[in-house]
N, C-alpha and C. Protein backbone atom coordinates (compact mmCIF):
# COMPACT_ATOMS: atom_id res chain seq x y z
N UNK A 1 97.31 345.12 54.55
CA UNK A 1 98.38 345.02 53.59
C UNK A 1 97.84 345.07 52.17
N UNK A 2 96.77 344.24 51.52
CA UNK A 2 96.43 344.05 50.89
C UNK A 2 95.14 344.84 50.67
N UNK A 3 94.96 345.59 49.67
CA UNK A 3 93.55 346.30 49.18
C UNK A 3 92.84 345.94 47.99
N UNK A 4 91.61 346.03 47.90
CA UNK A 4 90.58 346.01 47.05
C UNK A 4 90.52 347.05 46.14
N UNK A 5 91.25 346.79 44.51
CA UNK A 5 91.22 348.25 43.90
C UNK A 5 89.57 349.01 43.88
N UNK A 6 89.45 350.23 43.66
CA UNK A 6 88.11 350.98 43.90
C UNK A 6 87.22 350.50 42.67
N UNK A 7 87.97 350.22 41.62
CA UNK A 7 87.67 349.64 40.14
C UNK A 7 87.13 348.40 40.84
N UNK A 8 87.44 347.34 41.52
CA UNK A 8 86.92 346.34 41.26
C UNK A 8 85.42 345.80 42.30
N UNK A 9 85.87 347.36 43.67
CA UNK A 9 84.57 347.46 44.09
C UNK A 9 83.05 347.83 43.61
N UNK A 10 83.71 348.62 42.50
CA UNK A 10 82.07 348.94 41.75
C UNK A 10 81.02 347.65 41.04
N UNK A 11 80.25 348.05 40.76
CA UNK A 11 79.48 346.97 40.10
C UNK A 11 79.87 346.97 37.97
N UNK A 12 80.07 345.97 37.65
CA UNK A 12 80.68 345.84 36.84
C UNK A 12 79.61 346.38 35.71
N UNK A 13 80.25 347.14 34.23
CA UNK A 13 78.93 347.51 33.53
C UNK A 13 79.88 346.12 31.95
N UNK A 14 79.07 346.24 31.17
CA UNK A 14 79.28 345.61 30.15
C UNK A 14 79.80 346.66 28.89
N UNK A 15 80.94 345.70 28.49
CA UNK A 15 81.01 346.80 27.14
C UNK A 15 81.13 345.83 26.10
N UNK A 16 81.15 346.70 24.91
CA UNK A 16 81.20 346.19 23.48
C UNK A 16 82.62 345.83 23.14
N UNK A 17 83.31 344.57 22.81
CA UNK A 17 84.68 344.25 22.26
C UNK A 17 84.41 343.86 21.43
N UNK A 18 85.69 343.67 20.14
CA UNK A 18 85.42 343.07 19.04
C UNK A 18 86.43 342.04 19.08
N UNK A 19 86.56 340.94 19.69
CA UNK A 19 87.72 339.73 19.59
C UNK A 19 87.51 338.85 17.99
N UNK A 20 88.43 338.91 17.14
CA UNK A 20 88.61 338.36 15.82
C UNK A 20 87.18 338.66 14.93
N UNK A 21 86.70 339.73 15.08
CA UNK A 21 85.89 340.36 13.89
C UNK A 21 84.45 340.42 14.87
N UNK A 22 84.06 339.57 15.96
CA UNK A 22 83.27 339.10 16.41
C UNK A 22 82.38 339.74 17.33
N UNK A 23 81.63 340.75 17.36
CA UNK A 23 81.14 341.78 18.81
C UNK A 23 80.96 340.95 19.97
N UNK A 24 81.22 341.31 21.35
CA UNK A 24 81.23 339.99 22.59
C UNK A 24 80.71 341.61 23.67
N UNK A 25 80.41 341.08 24.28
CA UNK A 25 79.67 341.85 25.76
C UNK A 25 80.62 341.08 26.71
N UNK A 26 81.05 341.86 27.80
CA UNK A 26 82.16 341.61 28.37
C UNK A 26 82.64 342.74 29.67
N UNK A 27 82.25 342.11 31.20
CA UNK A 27 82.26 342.92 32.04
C UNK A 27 83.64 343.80 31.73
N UNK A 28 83.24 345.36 31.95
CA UNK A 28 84.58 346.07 31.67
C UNK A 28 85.70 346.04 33.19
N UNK A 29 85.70 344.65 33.99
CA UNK A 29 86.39 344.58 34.88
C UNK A 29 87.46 344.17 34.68
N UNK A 30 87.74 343.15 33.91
CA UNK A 30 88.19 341.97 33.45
C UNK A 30 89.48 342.66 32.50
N UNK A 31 90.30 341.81 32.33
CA UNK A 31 91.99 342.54 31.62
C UNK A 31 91.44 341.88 30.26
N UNK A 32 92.11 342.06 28.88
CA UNK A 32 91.84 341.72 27.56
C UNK A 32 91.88 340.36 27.57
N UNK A 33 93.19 340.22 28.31
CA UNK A 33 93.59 338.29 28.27
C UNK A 33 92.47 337.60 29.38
N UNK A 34 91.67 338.14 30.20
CA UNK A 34 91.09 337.80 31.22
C UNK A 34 89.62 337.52 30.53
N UNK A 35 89.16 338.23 29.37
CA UNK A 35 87.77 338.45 28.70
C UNK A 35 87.88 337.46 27.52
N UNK A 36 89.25 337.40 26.84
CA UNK A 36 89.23 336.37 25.55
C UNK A 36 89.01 335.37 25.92
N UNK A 37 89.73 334.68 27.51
CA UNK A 37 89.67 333.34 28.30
C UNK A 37 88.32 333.14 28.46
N UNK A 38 87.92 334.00 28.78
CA UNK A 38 86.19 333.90 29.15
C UNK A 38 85.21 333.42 28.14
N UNK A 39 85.78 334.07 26.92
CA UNK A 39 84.84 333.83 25.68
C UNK A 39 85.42 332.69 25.00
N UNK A 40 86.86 331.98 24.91
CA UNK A 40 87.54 331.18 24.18
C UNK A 40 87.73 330.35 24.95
N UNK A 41 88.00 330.39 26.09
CA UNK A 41 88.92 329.28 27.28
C UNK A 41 90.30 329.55 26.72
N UNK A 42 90.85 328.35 27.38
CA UNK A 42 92.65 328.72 27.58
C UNK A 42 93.02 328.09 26.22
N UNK A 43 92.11 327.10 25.39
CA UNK A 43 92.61 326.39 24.27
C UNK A 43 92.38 327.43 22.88
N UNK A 44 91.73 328.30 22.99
CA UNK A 44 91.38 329.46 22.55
C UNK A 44 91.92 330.61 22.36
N UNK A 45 92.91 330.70 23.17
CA UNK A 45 93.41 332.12 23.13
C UNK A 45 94.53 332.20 22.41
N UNK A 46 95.54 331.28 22.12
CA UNK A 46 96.37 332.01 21.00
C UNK A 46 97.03 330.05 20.65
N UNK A 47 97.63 329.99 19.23
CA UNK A 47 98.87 329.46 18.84
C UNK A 47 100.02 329.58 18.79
N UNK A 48 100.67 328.44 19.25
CA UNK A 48 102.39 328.40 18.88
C UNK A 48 102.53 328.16 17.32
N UNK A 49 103.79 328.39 17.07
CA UNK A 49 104.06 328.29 15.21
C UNK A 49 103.65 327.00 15.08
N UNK A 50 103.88 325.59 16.26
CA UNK A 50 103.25 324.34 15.44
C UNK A 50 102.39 324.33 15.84
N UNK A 51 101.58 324.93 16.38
CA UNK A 51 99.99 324.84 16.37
C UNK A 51 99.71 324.23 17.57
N UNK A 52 100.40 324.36 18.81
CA UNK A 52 99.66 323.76 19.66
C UNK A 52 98.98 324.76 20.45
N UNK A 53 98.21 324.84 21.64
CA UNK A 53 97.36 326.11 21.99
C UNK A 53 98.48 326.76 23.25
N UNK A 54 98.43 327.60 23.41
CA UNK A 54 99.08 328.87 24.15
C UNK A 54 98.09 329.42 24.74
N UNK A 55 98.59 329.73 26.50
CA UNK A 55 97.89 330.74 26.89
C UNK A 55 98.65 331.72 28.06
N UNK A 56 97.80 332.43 28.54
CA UNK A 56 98.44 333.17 29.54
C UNK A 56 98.56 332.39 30.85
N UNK A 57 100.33 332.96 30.96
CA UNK A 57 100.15 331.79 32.85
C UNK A 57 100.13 332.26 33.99
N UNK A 58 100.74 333.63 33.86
CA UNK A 58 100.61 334.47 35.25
C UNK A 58 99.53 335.62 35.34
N UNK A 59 98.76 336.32 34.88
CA UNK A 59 98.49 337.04 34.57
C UNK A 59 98.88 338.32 35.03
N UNK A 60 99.98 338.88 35.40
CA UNK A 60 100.47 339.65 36.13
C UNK A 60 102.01 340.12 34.96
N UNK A 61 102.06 340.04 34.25
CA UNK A 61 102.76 340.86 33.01
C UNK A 61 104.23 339.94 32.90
N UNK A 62 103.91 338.77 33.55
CA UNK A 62 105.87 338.57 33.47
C UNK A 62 106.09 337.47 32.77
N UNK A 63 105.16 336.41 31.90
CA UNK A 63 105.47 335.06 31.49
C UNK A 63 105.36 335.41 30.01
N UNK A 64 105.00 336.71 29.43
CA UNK A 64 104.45 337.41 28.17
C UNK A 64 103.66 335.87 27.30
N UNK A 65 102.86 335.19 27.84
CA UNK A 65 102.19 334.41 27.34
C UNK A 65 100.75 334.72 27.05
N UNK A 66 100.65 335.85 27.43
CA UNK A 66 99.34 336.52 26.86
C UNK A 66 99.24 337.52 25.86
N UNK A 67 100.59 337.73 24.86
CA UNK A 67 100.70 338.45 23.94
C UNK A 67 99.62 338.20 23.04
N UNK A 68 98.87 339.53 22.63
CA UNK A 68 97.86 339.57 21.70
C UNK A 68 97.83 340.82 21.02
N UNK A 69 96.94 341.20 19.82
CA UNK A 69 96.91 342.62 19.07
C UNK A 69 95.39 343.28 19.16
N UNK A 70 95.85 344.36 20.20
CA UNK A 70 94.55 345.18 20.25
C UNK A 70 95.01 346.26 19.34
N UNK A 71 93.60 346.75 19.37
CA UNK A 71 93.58 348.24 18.03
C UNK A 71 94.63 348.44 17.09
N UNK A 72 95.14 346.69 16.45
CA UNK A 72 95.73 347.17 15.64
C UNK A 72 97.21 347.48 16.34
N UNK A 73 97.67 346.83 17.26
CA UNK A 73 98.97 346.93 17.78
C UNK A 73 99.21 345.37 18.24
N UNK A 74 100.28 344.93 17.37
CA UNK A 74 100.57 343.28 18.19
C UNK A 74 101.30 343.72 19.44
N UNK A 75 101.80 342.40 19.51
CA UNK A 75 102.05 341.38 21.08
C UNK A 75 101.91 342.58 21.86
N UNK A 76 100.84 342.97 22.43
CA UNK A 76 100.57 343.28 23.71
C UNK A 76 100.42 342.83 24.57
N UNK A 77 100.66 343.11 26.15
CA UNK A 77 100.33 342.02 27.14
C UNK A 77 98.95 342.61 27.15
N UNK A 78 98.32 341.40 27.24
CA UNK A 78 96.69 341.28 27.54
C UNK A 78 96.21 340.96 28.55
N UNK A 79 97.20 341.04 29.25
CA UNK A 79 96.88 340.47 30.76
C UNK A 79 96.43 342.36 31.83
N UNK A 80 97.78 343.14 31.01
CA UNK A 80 97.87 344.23 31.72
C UNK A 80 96.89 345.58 31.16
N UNK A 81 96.33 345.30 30.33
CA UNK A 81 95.73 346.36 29.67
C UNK A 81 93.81 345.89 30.14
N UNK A 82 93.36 346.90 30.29
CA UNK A 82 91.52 346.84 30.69
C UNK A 82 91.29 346.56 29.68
N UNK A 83 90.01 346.04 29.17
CA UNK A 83 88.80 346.07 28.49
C UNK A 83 88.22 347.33 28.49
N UNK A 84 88.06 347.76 26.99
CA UNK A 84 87.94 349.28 26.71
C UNK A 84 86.30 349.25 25.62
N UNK A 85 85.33 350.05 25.62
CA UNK A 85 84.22 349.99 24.74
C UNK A 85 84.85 350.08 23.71
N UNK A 86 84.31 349.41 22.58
CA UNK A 86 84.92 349.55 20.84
C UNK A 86 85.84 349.24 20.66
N UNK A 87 86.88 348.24 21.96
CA UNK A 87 88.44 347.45 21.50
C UNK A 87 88.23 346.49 20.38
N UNK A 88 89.02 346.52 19.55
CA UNK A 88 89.52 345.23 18.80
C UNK A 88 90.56 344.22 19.04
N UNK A 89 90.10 343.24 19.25
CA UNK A 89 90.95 342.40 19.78
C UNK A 89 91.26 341.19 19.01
N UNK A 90 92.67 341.03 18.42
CA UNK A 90 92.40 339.38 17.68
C UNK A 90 94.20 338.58 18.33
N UNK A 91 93.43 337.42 18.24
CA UNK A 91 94.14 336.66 18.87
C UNK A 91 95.37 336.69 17.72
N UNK A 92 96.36 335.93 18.00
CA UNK A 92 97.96 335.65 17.36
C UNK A 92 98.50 334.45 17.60
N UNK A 93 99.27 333.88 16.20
CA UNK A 93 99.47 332.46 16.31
C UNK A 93 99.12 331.82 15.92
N UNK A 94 100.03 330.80 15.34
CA UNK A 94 98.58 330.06 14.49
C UNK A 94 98.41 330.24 13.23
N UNK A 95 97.95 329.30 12.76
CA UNK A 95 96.60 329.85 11.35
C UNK A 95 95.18 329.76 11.81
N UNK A 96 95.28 328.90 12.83
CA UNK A 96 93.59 328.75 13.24
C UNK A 96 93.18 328.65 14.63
N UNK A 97 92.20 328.99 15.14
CA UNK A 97 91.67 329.11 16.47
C UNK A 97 90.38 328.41 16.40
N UNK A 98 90.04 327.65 17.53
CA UNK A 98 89.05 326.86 17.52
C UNK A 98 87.69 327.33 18.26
């Protein structure tokens, strides 16, 4: 019933992201919201307007709690989009991230 995408059978290579100005190495397996968690944790990844921390809850495109701005495009789901060489990625929300 269930399959192993062919993507996630390979052996994973590393690419170059740029999350909030910052260069990060980052298996290119992993979804945008899946790689920021990795490098930030869940307290990390984005703000509500009063500042408390936000993150992604399903990762499967439907709670849009992983809205973020790659290349210069906000609220994207970051859950549904790969990790791409030379992405820019900055978190949203907030004034500050810890």
């Amino acid at each position: 019933m269930f399959r192993r995408s062919e993507r996630a059978c390979q052996a994973a290579r590393q690419v170059q992201v740029r999350v909030d100005g910052v260069t990060m190495s980052v298996p290119d397996t992993l979804s945008v919201a899946a790689a920021v968690l990795q490098v930030h944790g869940w307290q990390g990844y984005r703000r509500h307007h009063d500042g408390s921390s936000r993150a992604p809850l399903c990762l499967m495109g439907v709670c849009h709690e992983c809205l973020i701005t790659i290349d210069g495009q906000p609220n994207r789901q970051g859950c549904l989009v790969p990790v791409a060489e030379g992405m820019h990625i900055e978190r949203q929300g907030g004034e500050r991230h810890d």
